[in-house]
C-alpha atoms as a PDB file:
ATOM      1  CA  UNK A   1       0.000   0.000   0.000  1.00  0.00           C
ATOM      2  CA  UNK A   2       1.618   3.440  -0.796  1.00  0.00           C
ATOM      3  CA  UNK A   3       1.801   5.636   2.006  1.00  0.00           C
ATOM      4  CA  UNK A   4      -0.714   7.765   0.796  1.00  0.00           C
ATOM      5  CA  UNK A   5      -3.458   5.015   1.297  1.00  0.00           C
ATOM      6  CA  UNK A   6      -2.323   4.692   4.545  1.00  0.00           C
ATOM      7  CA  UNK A   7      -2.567   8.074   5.119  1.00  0.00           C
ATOM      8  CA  UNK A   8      -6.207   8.315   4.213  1.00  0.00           C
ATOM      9  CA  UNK A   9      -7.285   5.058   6.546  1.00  0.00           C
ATOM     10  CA  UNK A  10      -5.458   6.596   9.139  1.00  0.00           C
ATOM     11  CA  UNK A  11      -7.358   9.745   8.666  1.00  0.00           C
ATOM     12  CA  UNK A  12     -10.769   7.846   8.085  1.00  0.00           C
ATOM     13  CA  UNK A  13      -9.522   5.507  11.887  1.00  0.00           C
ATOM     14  CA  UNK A  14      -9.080   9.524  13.347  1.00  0.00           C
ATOM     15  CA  UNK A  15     -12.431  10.474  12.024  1.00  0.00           C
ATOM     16  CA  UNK A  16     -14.512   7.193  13.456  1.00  0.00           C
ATOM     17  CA  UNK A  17     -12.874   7.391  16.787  1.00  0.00           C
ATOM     18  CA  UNK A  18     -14.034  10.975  17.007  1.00  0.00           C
ATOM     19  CA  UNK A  19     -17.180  10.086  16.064  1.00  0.00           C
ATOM     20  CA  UNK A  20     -17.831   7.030  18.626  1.00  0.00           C
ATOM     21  CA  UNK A  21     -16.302   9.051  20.947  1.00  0.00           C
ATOM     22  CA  UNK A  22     -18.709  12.525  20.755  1.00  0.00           C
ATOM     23  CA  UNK A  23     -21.689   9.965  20.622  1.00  0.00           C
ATOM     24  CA  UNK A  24     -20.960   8.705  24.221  1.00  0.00           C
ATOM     25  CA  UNK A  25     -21.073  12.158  25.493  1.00  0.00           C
ATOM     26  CA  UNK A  26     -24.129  12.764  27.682  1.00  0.00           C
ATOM     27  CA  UNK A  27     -26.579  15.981  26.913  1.00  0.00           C
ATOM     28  CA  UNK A  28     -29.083  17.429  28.578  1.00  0.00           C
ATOM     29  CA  UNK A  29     -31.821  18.639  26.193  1.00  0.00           C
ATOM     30  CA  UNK A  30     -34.149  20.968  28.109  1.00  0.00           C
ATOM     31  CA  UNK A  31     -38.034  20.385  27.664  1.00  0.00           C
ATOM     32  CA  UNK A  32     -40.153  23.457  27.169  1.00  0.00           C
ATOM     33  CA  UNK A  33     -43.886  22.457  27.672  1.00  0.00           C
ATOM     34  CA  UNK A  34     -47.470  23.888  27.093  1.00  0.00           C
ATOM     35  CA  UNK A  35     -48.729  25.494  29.619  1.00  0.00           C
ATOM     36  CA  UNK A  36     -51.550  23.363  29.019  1.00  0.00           C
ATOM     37  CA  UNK A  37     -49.629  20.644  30.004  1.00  0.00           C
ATOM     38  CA  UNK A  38     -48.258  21.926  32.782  1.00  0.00           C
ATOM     39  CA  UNK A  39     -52.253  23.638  34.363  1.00  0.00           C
ATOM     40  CA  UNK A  40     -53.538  19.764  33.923  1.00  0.00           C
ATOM     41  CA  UNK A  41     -50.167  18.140  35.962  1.00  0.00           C
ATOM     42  CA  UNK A  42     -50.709  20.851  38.455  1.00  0.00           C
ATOM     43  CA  UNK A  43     -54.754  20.022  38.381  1.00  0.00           C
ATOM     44  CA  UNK A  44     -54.066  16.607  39.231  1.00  0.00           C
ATOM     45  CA  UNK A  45     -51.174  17.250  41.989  1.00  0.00           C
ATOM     46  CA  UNK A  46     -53.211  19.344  43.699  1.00  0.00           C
ATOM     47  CA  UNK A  47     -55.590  17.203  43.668  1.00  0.00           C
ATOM     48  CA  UNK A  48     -53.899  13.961  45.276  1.00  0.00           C
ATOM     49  CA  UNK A  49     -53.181  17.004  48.098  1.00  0.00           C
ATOM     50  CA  UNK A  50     -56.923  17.482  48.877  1.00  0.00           C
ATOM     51  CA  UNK A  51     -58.283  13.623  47.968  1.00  0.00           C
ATOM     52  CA  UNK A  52     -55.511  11.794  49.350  1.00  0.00           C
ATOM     53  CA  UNK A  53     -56.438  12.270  52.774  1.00  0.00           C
ATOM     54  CA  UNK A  54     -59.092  10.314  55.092  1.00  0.00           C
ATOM     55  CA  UNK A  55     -57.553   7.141  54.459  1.00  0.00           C
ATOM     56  CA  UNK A  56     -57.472   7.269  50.483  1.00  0.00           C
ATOM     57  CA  UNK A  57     -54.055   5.826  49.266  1.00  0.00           C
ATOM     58  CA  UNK A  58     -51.889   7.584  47.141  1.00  0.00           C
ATOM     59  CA  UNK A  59     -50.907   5.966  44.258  1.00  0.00           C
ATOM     60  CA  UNK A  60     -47.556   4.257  44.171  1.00  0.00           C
ATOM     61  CA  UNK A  61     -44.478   6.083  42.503  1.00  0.00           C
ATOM     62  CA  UNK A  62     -43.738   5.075  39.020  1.00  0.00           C
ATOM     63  CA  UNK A  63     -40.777   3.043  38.501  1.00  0.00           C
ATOM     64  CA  UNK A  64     -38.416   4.180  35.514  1.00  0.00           C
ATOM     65  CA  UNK A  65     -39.534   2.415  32.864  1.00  0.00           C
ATOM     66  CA  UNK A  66     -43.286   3.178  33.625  1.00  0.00           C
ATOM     67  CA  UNK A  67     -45.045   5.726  30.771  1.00  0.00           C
ATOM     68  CA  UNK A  68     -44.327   9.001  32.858  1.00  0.00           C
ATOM     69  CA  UNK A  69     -42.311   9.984  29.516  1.00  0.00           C
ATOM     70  CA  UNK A  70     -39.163   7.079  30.036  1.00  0.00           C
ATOM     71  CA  UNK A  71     -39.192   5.031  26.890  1.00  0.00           C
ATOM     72  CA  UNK A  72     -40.020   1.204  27.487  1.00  0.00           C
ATOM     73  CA  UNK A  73     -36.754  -1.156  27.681  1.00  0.00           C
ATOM     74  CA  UNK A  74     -37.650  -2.441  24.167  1.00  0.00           C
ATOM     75  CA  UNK A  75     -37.729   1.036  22.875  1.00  0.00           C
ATOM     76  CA  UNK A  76     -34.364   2.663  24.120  1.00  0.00           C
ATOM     77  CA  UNK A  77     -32.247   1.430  21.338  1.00  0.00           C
ATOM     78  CA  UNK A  78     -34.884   2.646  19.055  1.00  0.00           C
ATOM     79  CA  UNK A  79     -34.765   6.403  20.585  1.00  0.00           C
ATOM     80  CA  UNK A  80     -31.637   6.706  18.464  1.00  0.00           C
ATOM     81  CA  UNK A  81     -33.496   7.051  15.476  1.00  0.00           C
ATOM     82  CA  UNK A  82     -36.286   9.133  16.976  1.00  0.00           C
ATOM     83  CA  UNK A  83     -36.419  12.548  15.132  1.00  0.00           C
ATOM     84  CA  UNK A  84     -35.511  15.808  15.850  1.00  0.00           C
ATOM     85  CA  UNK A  85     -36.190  17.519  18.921  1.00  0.00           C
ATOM     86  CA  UNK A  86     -38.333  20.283  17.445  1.00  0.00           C
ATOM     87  CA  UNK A  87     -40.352  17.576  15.642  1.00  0.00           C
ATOM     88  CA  UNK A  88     -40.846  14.706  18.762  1.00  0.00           C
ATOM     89  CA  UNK A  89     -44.067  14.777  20.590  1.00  0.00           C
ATOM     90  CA  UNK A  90     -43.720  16.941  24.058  1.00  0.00           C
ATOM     91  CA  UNK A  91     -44.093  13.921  26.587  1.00  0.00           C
ATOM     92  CA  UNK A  92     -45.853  13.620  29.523  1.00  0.00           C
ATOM     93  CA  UNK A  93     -44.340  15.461  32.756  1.00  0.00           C
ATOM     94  CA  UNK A  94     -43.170  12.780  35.057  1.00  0.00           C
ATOM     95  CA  UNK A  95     -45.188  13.545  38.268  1.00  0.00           C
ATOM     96  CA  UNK A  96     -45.548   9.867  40.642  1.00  0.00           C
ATOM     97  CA  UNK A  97     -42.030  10.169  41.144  1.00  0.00           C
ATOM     98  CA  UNK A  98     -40.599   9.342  44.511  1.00  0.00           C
ATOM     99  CA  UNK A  99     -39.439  12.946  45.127  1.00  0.00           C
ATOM    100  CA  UNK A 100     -42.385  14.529  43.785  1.00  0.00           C
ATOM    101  CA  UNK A 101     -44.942  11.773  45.957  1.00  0.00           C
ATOM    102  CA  UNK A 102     -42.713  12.541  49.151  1.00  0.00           C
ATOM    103  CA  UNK A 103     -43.589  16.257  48.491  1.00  0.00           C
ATOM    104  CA  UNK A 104     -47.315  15.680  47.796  1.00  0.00           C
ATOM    105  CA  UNK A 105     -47.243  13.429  50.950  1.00  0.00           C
ATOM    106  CA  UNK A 106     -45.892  15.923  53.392  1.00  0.00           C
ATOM    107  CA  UNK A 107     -48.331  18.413  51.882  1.00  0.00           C
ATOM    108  CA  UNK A 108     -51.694  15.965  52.237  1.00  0.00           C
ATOM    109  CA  UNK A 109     -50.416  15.462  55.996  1.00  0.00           C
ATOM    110  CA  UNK A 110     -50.436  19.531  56.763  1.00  0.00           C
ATOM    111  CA  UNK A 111     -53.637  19.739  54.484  1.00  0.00           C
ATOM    112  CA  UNK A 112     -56.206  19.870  56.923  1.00  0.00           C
ATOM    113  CA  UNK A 113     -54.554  22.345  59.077  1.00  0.00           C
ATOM    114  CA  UNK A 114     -54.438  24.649  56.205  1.00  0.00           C
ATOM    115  CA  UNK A 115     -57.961  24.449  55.158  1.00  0.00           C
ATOM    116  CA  UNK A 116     -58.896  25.438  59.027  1.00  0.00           C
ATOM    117  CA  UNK A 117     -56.909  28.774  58.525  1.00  0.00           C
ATOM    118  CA  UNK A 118     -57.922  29.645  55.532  1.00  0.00           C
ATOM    119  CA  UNK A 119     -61.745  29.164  56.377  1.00  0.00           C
ATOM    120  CA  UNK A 120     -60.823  31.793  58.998  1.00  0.00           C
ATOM    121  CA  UNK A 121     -59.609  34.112  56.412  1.00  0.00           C
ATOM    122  CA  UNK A 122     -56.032  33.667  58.125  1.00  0.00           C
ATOM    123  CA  UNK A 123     -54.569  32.310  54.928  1.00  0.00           C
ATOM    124  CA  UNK A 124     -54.784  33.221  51.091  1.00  0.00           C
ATOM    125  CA  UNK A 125     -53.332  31.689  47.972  1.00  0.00           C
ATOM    126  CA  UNK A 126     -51.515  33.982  46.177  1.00  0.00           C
ATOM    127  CA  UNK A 127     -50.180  34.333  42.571  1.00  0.00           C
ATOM    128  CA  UNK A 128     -47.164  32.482  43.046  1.00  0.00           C
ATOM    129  CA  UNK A 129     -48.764  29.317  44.077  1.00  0.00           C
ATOM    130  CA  UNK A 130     -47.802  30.067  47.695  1.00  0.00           C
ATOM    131  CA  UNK A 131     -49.644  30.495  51.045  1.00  0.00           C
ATOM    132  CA  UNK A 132     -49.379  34.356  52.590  1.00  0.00           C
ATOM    133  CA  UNK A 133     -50.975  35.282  55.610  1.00  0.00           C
ATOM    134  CA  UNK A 134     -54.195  37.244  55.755  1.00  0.00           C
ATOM    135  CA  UNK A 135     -55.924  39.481  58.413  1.00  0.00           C
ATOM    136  CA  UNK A 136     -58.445  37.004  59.249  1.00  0.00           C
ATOM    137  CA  UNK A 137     -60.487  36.557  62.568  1.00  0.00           C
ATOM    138  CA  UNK A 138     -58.514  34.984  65.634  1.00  0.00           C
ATOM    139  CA  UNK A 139     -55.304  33.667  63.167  1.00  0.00           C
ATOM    140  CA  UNK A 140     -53.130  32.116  66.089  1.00  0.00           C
ATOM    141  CA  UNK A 141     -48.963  32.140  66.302  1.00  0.00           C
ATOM    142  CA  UNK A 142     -48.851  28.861  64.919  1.00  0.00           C
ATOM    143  CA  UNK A 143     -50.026  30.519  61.097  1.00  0.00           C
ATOM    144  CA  UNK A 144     -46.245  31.698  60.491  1.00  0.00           C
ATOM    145  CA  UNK A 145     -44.983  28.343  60.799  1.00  0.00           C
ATOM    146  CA  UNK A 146     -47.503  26.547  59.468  1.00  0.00           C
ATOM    147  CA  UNK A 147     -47.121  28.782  56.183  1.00  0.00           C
ATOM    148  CA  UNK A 148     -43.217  28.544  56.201  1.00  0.00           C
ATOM    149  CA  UNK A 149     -43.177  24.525  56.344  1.00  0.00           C
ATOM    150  CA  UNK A 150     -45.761  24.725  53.685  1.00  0.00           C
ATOM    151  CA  UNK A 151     -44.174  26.915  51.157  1.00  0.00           C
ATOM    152  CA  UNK A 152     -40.561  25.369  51.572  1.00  0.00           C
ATOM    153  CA  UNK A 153     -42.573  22.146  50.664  1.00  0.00           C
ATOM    154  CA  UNK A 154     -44.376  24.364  47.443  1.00  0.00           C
ATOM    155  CA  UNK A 155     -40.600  25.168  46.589  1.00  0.00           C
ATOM    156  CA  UNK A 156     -39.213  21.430  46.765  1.00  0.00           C
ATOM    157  CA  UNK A 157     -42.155  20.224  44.336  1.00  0.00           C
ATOM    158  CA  UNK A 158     -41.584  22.840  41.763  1.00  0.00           C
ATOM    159  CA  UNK A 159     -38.124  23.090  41.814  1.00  0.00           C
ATOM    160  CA  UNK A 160     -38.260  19.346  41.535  1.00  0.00           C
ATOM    161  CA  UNK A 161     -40.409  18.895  38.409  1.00  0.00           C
ATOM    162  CA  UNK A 162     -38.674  21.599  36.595  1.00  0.00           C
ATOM    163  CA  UNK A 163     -35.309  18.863  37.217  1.00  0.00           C
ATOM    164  CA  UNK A 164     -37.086  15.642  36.794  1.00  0.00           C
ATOM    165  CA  UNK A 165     -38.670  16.930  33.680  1.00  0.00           C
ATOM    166  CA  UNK A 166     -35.240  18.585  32.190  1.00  0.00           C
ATOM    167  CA  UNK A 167     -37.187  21.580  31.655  1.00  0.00           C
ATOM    168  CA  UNK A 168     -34.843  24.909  31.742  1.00  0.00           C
ATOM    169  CA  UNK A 169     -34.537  27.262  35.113  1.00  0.00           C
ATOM    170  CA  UNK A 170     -36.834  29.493  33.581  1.00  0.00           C
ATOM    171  CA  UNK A 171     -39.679  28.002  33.381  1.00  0.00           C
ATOM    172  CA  UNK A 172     -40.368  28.131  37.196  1.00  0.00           C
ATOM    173  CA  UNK A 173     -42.963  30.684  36.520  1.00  0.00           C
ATOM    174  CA  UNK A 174     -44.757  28.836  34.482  1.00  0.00           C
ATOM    175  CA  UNK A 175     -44.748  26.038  37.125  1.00  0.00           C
ATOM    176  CA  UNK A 176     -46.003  28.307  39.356  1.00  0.00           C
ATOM    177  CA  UNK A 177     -48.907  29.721  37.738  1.00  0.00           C
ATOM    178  CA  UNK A 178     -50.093  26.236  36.832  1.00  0.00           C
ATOM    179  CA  UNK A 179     -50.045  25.800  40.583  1.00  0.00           C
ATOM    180  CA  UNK A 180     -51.589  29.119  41.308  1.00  0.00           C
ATOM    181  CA  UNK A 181     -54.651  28.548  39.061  1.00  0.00           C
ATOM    182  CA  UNK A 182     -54.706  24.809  40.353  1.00  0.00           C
ATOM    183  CA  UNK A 183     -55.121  26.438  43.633  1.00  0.00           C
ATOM    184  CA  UNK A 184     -58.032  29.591  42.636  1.00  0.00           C
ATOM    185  CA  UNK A 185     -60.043  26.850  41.049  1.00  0.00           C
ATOM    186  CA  UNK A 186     -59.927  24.405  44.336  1.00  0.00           C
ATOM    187  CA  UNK A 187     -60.466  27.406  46.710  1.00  0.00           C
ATOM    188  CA  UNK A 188     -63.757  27.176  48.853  1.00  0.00           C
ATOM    189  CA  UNK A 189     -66.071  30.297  48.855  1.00  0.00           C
ATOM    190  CA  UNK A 190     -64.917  32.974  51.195  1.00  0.00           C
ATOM    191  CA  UNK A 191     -61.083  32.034  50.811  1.00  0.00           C
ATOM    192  CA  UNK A 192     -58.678  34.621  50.209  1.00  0.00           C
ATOM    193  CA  UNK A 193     -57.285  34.305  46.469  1.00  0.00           C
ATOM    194  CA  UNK A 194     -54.876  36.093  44.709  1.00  0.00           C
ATOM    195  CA  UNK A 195     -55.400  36.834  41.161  1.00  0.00           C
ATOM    196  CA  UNK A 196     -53.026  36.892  38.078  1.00  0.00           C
ATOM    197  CA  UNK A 197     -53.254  40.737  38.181  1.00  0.00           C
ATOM    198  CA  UNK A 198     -51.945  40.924  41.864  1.00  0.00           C
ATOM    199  CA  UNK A 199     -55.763  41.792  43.583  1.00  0.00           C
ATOM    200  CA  UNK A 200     -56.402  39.776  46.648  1.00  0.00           C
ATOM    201  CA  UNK A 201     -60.203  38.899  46.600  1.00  0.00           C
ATOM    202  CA  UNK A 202     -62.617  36.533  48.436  1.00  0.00           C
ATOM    203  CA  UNK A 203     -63.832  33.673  46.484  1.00  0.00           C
END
């Protein structure tokens, strides 16, 4: 072989070995969702919060090859060929997690509490999917804590979806006026709501 052929293979040997390498390289594609999407996985959070208690179950975290937007075993290989980002179908967000169900569960536990003060017109829902504190009738000391525990809890859960979900660091806002609405549209008559404008009102 003349040392020009073996020039070229050696070139073509570079060329493959920088290709097999870049192709083990992990990347993190971040997920931007509807906020459709995101209202309806907020809906039904929200709603394992308020149901889940009295002795109702919550449903078992999903396991990593379950259909919370993890391709099935048989299917991996095959995500190779899958198209483009921009063209894929937006998946589901992954929301029976274990992190996300230990957050719901903490929440469910604290529920009831909640719902007293906020019958009293101690506690309001405000546009940020958080609890503030309202100048209801007889609010005890306990209100400040109560709402602290609860919104560090708020924080964990949306902070963890936005991770578990790969979608990018801005998108928190859109988390949290899923949550927000989730919470208006649960709120009992005469609880304090804050609306996407910033006005507090009584439902």
């Amino acid at each position: 072989m003349t040392a020009l052929g073996c020039r070229a293979l050696w070139g073509l040997a570079g060329i493959a070995t920088v290709l097999a390498a870049s192709s083990c390289v992990a990347v993190t594609i971040n997920v931007t969702f509807p906020q459709e999407k995101i209202d309806a996985a907020a809906g039904s959070i929200e709603d394992l919060v308020r149901g889940g208690k009295e002795g109702h179950p919550l449903p078992p975290p999903a396991k990593k090859n379950d259909k919370q937007g993890w391709p099935e075993p048989s299917s991996r290989w095959l995500s190779v060929l899958a198209p483009p980002a921009a063209e894929a179908q937006v998946p589901e967000l992954k929301t029976r997690t274990p992190e996300v169900m230990a957050s719901i569960e903490s929440r469910r536990q604290r529920f009831p509490q909640i719902q007293g003060w906020k019958s009293r017109g101690c506690i309001g829902e405000n546009s940020r999917a958080l609890l503030e504190a309202r100048p209801g009738q007889g609010c005890g000391p306990e209100v400040g804590g109560l709402i602290g525990a609860e919104n560090r809890d708020r924080m964990t859960l949306y902070q963890t979806l936005l991770q578990q979900n790969n979608m990018p660091p801005g998108d928190l806002a859109k988390v949290q006026a899923g949550f927000a609405k989730a919470n208006r549209e649960r709120a009992q008559p005469g609880e304090w709501v804050q609306t996407e404008t910033g006005q507090w009102t009584r439902k």
